[in-house]
PDB file of N, CA and C in Angstrom:
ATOM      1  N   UNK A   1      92.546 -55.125  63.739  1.00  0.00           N
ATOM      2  CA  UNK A   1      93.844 -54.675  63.285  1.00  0.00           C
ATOM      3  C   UNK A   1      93.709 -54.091  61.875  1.00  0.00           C
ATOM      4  N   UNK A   2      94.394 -52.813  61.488  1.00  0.00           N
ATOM      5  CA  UNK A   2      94.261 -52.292  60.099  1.00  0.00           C
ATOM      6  C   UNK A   2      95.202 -52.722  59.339  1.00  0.00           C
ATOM      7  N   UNK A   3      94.867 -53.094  58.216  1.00  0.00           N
ATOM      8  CA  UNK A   3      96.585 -53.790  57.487  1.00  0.00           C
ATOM      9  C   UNK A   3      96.885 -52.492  56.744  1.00  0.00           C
ATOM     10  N   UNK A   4      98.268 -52.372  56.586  1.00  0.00           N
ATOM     11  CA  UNK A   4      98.846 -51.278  56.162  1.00  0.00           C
ATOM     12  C   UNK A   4      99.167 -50.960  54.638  1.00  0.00           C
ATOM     13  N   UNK A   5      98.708 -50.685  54.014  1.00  0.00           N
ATOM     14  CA  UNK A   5      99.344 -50.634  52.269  1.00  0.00           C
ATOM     15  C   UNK A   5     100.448 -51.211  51.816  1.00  0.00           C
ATOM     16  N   UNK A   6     100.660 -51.964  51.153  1.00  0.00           N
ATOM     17  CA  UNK A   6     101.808 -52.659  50.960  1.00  0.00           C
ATOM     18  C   UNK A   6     102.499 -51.847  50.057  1.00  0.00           C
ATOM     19  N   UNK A   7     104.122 -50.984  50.014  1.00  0.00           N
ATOM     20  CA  UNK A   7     104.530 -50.062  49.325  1.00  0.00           C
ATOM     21  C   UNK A   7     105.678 -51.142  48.523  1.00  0.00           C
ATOM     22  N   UNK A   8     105.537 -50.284  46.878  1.00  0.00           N
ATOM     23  CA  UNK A   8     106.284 -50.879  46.327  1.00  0.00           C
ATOM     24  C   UNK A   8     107.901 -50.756  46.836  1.00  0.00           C
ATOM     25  N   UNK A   9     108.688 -51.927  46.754  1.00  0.00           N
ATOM     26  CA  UNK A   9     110.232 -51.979  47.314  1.00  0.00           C
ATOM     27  C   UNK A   9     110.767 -51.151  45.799  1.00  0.00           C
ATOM     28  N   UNK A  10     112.050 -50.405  45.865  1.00  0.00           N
ATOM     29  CA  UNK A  10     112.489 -49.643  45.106  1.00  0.00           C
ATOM     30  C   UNK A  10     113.158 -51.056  44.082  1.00  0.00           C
ATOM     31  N   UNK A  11     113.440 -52.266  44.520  1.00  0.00           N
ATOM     32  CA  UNK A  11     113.784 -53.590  43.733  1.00  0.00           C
ATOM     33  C   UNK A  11     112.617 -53.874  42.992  1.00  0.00           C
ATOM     34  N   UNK A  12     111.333 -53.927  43.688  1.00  0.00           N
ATOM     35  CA  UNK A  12     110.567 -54.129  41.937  1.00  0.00           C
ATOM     36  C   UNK A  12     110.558 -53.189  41.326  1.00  0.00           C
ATOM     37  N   UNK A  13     110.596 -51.920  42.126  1.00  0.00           N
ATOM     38  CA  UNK A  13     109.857 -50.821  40.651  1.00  0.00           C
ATOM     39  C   UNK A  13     111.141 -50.595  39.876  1.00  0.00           C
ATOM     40  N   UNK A  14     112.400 -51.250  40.199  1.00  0.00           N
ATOM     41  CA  UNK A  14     113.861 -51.362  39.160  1.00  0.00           C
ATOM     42  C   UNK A  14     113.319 -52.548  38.255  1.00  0.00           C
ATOM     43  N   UNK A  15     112.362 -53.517  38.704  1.00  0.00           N
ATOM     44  CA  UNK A  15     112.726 -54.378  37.671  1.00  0.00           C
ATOM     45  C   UNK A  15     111.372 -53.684  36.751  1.00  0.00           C
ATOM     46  N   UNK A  16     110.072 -53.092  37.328  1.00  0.00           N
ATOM     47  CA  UNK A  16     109.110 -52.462  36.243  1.00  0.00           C
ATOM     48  C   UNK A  16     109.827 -51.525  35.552  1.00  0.00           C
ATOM     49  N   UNK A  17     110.764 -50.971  36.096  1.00  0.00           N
ATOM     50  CA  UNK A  17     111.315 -49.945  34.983  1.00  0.00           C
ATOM     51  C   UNK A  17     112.088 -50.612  33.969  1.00  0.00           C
ATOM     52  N   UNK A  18     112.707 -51.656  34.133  1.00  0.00           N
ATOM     53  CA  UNK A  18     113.090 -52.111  33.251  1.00  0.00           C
ATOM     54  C   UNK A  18     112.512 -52.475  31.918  1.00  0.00           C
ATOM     55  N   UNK A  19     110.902 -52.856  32.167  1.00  0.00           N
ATOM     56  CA  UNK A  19     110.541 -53.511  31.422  1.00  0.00           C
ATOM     57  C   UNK A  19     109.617 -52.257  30.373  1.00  0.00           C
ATOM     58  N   UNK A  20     109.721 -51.444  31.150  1.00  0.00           N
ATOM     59  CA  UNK A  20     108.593 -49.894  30.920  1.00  0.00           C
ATOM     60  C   UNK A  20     109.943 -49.588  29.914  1.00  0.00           C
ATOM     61  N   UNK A  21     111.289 -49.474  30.022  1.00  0.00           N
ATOM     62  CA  UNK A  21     112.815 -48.956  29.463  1.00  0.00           C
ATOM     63  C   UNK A  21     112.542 -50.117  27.782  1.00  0.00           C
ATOM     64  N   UNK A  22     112.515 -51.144  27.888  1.00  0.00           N
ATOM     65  CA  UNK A  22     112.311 -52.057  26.872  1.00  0.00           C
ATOM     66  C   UNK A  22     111.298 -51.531  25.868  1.00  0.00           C
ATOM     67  N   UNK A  23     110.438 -50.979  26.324  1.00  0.00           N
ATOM     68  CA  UNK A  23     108.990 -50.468  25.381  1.00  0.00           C
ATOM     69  C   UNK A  23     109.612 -49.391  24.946  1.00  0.00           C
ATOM     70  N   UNK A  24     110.070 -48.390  25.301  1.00  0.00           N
ATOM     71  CA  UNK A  24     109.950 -46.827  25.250  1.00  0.00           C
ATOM     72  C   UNK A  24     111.237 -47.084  23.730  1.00  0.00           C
ATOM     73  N   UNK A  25     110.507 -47.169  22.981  1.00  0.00           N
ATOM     74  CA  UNK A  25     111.215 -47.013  21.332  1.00  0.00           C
ATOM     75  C   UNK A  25     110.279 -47.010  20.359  1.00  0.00           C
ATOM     76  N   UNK A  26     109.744 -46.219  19.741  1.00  0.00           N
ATOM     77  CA  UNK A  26     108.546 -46.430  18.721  1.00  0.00           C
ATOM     78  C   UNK A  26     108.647 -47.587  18.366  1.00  0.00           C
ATOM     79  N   UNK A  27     109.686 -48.300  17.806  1.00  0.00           N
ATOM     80  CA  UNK A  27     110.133 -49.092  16.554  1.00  0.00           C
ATOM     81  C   UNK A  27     109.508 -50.348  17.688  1.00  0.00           C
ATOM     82  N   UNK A  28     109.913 -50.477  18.972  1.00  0.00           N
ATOM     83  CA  UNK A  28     109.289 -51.378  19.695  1.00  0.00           C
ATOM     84  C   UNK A  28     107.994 -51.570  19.980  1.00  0.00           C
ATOM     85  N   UNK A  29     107.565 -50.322  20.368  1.00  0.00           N
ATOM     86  CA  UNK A  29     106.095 -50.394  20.484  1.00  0.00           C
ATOM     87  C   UNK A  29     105.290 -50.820  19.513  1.00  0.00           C
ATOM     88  N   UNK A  30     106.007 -50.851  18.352  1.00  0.00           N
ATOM     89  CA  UNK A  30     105.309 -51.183  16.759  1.00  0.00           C
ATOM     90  C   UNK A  30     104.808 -52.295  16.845  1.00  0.00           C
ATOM     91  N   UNK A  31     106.611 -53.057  17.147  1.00  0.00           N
ATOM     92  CA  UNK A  31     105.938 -54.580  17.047  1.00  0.00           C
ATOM     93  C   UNK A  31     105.574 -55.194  18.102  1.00  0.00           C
ATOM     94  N   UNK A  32     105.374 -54.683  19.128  1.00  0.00           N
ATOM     95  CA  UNK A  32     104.341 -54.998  20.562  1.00  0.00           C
ATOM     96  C   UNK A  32     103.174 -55.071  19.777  1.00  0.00           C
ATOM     97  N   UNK A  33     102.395 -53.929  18.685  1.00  0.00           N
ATOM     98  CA  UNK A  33     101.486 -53.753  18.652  1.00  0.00           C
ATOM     99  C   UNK A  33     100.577 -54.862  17.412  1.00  0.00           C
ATOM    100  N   UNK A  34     102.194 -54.891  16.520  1.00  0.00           N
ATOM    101  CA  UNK A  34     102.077 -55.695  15.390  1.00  0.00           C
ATOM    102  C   UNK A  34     101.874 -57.384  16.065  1.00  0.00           C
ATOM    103  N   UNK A  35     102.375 -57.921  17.107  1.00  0.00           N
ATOM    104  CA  UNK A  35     102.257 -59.246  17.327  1.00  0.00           C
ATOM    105  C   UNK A  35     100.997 -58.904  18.792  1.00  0.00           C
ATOM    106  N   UNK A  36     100.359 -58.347  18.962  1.00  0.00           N
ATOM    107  CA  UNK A  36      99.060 -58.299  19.438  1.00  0.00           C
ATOM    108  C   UNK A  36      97.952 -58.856  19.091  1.00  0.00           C
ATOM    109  N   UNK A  37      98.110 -59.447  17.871  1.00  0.00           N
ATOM    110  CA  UNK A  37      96.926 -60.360  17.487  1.00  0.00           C
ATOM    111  C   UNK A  37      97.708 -61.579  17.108  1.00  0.00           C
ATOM    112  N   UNK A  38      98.400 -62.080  17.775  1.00  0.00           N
ATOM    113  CA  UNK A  38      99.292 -63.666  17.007  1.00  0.00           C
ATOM    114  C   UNK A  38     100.546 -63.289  16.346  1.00  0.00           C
ATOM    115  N   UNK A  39     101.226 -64.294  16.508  1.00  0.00           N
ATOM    116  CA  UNK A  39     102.476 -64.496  16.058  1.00  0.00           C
ATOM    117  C   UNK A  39     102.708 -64.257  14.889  1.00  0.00           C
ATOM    118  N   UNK A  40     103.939 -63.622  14.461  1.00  0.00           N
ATOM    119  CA  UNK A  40     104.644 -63.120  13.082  1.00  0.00           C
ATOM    120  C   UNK A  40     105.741 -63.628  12.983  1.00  0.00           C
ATOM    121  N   UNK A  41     106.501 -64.065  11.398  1.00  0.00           N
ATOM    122  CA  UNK A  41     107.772 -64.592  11.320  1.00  0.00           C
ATOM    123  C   UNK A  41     108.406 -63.092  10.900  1.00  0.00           C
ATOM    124  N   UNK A  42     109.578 -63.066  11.165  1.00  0.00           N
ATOM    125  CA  UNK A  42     110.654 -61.916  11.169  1.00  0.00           C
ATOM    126  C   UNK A  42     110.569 -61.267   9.652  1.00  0.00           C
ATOM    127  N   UNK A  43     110.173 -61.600   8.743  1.00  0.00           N
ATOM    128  CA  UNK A  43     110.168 -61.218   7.623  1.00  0.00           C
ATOM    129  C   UNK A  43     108.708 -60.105   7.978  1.00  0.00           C
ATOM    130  N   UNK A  44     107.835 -60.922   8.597  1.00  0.00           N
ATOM    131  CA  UNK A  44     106.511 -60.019   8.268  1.00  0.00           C
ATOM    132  C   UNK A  44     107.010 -58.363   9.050  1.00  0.00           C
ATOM    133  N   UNK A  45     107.376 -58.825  10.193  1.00  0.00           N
ATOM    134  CA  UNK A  45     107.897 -57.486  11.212  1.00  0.00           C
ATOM    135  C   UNK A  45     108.724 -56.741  10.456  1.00  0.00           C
ATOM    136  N   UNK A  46     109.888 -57.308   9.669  1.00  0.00           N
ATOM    137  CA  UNK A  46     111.255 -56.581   8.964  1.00  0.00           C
ATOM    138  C   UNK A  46     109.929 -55.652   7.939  1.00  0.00           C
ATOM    139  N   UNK A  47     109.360 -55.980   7.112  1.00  0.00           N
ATOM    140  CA  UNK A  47     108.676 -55.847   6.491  1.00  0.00           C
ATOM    141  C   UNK A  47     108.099 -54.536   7.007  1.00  0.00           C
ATOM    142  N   UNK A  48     107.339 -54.830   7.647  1.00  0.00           N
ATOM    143  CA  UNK A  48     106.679 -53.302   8.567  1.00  0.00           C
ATOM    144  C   UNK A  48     107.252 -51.852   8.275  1.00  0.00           C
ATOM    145  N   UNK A  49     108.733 -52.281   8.334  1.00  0.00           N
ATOM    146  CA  UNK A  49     109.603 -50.671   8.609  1.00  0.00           C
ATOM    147  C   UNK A  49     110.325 -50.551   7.188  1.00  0.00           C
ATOM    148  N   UNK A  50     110.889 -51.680   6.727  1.00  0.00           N
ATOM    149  CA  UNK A  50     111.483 -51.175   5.910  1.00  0.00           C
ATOM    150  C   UNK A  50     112.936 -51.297   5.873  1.00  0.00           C
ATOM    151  N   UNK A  51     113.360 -51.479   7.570  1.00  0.00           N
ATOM    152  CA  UNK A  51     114.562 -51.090   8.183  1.00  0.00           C
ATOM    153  C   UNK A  51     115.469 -52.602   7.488  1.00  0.00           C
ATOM    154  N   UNK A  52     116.833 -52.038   8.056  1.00  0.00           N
ATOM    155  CA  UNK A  52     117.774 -53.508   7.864  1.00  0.00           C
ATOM    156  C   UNK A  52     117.502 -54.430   8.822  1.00  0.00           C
ATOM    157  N   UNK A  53     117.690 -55.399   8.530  1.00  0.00           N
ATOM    158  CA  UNK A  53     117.820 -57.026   9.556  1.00  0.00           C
ATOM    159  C   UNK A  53     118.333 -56.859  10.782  1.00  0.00           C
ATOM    160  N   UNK A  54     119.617 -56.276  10.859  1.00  0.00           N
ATOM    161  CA  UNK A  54     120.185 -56.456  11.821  1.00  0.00           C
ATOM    162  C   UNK A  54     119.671 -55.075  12.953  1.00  0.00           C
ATOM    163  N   UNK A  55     118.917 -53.874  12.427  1.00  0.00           N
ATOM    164  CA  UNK A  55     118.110 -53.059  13.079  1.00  0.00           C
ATOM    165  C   UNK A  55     116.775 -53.696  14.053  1.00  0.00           C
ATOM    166  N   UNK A  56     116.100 -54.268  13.345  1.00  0.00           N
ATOM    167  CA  UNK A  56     115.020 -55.072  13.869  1.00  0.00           C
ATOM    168  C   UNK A  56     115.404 -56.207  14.545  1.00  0.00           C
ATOM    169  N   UNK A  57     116.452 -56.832  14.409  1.00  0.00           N
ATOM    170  CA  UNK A  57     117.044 -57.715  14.972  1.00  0.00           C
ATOM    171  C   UNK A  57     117.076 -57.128  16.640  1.00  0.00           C
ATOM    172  N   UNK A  58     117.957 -56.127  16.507  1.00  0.00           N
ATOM    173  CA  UNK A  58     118.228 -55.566  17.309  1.00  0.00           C
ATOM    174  C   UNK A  58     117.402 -55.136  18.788  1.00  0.00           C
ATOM    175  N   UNK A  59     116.672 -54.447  18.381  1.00  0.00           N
ATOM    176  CA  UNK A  59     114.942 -54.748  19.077  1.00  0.00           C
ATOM    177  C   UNK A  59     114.146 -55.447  19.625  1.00  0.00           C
ATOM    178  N   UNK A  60     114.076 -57.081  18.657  1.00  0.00           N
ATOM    179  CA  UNK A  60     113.565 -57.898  18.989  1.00  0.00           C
ATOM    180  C   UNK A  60     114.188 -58.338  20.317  1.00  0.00           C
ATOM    181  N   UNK A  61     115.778 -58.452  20.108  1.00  0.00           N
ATOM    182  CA  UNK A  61     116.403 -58.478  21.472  1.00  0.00           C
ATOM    183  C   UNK A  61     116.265 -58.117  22.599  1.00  0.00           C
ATOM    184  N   UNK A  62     116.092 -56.392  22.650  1.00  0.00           N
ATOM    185  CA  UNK A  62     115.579 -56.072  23.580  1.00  0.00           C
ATOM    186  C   UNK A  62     114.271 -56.398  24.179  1.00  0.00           C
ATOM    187  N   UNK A  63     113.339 -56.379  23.246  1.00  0.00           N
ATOM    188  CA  UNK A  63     111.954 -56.980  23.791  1.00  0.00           C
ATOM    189  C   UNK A  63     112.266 -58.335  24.685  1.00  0.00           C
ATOM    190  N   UNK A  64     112.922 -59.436  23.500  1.00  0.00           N
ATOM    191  CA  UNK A  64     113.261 -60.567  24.301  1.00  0.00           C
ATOM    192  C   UNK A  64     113.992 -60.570  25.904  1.00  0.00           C
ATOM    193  N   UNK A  65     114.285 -60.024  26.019  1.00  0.00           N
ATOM    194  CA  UNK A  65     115.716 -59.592  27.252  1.00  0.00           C
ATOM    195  C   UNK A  65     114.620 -59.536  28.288  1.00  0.00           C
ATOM    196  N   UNK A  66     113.707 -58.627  28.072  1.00  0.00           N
ATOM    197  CA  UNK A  66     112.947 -58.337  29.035  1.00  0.00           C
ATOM    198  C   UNK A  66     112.063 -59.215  29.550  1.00  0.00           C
ATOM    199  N   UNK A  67     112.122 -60.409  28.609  1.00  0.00           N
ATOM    200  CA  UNK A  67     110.351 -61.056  28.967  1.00  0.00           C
ATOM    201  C   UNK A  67     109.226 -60.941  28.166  1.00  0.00           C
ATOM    202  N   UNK A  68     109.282 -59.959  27.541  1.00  0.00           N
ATOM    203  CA  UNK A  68     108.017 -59.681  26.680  1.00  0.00           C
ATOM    204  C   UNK A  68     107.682 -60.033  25.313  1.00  0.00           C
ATOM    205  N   UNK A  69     108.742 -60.489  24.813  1.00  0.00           N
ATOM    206  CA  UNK A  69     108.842 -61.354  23.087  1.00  0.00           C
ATOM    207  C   UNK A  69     109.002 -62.429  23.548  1.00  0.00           C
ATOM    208  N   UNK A  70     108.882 -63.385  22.838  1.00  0.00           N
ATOM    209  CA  UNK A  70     109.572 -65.245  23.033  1.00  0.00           C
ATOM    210  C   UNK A  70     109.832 -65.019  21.060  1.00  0.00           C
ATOM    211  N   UNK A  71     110.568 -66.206  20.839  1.00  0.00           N
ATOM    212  CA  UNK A  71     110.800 -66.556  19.634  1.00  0.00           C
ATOM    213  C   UNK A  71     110.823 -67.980  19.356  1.00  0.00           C
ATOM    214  N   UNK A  72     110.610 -68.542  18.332  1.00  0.00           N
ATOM    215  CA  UNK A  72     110.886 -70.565  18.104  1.00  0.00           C
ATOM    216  C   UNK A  72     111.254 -70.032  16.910  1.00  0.00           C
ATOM    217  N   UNK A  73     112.044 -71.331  16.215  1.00  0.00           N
ATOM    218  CA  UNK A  73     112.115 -71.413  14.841  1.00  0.00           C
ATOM    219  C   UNK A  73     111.406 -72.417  14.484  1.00  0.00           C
ATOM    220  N   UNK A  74     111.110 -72.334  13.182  1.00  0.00           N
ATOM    221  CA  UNK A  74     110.137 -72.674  12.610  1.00  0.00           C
ATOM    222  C   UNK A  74     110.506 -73.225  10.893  1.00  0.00           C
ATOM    223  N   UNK A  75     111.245 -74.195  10.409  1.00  0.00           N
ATOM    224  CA  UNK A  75     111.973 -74.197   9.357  1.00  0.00           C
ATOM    225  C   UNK A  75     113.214 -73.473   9.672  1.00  0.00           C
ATOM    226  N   UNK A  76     113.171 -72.171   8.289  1.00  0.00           N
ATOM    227  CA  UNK A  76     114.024 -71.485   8.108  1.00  0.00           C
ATOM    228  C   UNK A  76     113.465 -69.881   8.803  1.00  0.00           C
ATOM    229  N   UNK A  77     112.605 -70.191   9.085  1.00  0.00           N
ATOM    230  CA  UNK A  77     112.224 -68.621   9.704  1.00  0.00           C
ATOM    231  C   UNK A  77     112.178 -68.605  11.599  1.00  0.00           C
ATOM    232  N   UNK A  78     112.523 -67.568  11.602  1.00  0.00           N
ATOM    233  CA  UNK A  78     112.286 -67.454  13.575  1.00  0.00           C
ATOM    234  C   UNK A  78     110.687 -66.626  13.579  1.00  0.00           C
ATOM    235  N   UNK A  79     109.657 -67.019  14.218  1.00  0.00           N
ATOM    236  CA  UNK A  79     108.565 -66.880  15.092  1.00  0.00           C
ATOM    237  C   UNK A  79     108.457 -65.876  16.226  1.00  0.00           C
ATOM    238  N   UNK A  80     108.185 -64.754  16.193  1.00  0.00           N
ATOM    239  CA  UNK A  80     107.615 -64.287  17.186  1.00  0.00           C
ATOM    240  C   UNK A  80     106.695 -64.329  18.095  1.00  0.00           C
ATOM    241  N   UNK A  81     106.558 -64.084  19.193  1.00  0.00           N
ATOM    242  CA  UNK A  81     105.096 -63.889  20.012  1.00  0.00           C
ATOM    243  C   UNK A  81     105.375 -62.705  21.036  1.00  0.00           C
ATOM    244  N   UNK A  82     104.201 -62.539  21.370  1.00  0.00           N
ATOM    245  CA  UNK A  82     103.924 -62.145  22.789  1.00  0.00           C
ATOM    246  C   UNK A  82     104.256 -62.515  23.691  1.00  0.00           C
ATOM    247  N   UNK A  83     105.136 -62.812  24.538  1.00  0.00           N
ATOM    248  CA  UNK A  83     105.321 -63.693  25.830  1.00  0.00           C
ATOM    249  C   UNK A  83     103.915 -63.230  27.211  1.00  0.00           C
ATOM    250  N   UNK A  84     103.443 -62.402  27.196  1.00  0.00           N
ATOM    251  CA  UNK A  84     102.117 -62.118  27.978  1.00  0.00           C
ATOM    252  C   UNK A  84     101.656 -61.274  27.570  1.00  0.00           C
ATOM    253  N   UNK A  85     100.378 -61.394  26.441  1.00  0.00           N
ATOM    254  CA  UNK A  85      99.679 -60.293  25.740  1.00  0.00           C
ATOM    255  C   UNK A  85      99.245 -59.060  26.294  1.00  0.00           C
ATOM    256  N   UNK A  86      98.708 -59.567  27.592  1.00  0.00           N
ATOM    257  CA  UNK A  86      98.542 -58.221  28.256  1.00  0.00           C
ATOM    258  C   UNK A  86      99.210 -56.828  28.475  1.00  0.00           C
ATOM    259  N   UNK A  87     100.422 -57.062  27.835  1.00  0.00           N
ATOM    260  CA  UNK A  87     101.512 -55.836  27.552  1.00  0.00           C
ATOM    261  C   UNK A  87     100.350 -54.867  26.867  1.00  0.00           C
ATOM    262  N   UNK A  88      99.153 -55.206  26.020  1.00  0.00           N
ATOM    263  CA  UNK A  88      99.025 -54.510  24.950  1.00  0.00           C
ATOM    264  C   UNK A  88      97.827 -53.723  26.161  1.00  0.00           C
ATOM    265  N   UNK A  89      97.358 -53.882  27.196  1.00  0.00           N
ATOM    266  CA  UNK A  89      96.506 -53.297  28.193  1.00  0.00           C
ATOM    267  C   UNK A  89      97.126 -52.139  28.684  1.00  0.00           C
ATOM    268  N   UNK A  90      98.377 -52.302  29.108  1.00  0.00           N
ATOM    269  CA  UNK A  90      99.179 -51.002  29.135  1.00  0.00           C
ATOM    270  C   UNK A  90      98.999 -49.899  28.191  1.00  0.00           C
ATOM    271  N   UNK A  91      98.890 -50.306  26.855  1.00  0.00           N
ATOM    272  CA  UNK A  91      98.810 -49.596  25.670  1.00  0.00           C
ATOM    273  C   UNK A  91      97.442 -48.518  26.078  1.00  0.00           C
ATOM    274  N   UNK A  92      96.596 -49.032  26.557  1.00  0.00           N
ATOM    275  CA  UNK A  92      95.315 -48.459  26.312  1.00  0.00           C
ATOM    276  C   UNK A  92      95.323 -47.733  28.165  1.00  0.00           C
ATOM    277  N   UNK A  93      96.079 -47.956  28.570  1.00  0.00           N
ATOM    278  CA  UNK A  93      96.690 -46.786  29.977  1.00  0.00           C
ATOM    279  C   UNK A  93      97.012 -45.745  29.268  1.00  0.00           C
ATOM    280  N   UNK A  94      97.795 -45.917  28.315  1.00  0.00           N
ATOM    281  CA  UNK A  94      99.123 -45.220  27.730  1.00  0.00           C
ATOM    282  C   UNK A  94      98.000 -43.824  27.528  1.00  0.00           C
ATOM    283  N   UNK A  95      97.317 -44.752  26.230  1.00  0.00           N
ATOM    284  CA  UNK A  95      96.215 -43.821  25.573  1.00  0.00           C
ATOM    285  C   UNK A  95      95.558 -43.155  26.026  1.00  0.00           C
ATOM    286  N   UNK A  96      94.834 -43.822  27.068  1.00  0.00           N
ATOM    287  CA  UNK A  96      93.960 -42.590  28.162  1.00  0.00           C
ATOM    288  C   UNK A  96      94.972 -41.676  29.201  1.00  0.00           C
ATOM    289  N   UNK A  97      95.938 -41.958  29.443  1.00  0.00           N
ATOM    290  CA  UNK A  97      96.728 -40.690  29.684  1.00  0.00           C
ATOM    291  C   UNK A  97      96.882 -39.565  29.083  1.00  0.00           C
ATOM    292  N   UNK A  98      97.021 -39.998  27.583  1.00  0.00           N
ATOM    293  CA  UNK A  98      97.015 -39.262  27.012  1.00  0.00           C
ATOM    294  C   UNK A  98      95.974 -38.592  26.531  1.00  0.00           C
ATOM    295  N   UNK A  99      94.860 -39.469  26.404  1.00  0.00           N
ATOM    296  CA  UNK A  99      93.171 -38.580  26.151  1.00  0.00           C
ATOM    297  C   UNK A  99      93.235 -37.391  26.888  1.00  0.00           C
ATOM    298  N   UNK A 100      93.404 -37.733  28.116  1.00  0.00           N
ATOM    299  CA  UNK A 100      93.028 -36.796  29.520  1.00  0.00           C
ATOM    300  C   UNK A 100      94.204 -35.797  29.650  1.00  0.00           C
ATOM    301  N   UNK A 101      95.373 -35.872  28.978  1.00  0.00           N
ATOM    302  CA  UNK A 101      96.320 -34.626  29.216  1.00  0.00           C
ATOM    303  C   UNK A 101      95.566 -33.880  28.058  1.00  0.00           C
ATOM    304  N   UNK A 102      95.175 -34.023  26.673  1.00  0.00           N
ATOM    305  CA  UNK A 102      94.862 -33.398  25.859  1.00  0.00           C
ATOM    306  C   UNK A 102      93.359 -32.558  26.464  1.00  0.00           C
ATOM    307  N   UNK A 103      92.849 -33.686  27.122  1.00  0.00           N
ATOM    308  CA  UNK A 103      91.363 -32.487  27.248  1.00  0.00           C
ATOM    309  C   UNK A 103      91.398 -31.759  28.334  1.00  0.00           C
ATOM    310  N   UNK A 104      92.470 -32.275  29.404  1.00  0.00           N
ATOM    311  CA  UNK A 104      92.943 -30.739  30.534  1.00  0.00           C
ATOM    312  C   UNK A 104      93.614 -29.708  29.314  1.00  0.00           C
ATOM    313  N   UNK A 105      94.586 -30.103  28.870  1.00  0.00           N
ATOM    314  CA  UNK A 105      95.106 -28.498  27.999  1.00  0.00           C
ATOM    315  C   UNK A 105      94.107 -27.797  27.027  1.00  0.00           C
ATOM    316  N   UNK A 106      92.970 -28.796  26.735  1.00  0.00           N
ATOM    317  CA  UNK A 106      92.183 -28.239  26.002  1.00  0.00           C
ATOM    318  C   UNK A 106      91.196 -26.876  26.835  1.00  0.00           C
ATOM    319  N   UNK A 107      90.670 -27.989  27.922  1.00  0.00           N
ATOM    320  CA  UNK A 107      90.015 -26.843  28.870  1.00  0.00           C
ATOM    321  C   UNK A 107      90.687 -25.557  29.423  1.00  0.00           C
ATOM    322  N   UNK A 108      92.602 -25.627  29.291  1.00  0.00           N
ATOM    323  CA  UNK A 108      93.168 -24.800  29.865  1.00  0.00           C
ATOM    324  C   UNK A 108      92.747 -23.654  28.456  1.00  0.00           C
ATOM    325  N   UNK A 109      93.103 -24.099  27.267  1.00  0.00           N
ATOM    326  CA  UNK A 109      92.812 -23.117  25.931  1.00  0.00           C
ATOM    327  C   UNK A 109      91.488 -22.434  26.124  1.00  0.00           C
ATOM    328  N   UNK A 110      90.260 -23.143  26.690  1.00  0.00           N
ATOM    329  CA  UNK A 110      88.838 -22.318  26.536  1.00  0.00           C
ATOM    330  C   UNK A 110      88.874 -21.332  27.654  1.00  0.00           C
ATOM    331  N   UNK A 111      89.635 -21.652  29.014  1.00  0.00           N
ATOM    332  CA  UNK A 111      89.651 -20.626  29.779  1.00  0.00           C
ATOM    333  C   UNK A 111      90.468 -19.595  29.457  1.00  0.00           C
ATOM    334  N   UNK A 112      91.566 -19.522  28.942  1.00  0.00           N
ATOM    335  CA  UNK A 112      92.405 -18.544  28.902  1.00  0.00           C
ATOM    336  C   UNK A 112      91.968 -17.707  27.320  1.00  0.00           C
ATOM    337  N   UNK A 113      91.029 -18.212  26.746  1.00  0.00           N
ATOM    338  CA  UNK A 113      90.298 -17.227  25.835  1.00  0.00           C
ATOM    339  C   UNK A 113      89.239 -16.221  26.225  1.00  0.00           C
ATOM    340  N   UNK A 114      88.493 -16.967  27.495  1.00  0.00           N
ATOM    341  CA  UNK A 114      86.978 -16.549  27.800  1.00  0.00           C
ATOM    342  C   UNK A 114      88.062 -15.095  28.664  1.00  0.00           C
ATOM    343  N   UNK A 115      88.795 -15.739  29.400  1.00  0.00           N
ATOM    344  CA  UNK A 115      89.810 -14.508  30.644  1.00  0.00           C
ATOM    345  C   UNK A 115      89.733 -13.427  29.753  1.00  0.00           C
TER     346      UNK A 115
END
């Protein structure tokens, strides 16, 4: 018997988009990238941008919403993490997508000179 490919249901790839929708903000991807090596208290992240409290605040939310931040407090400060580091593996998809669109348009530039 051949088993058949298992196709994604349009219900998960709503909930991957969701979580793909959560990333897609520089300001997010920052601190995806910034708590990629261990946990940060909100000052270190606020810190990063520059931005107001309640901007970064803002963000963190969304990350959280999704699954992909956790937070504790800690004293007087709130704690960030990673909730599954592997978010940051995506990152390096991201990148080689992008390697490889740059060196197709590149090859498209050497042909349409040599033409």
């Amino acid at each position: 018997m051949v088993k058949r490919p298992t196709v994604l249901s349009f219900e998960e790839a709503e909930i991957r988009s969701s979580v793909i929708k959560a990333l897609a903000h520089p300001v997010r991807l920052i601190i995806v990238d910034l708590l990629k090596d261990g946990e940060k208290r909100f000052w270190e992240i606020k810190k990063a941008f520059g931005a107001d409290k309640s901007t970064i605040s803002k963000h963190l939310s969304v990350l959280k919403a999704a699954g992909i931040v956790s937070s504790r407090r800690h004293g007087g400060d709130m704690i960030y993490r990673l909730e599954v580091p592997c978010i940051v593996d995506f990152f390096a998809c991201v990148t080689a997508v992008i390697e490889n669109s740059v060196r197709r348009q590149a090859m498209c530039l050497c042909k349409d000179r040599r033409g």
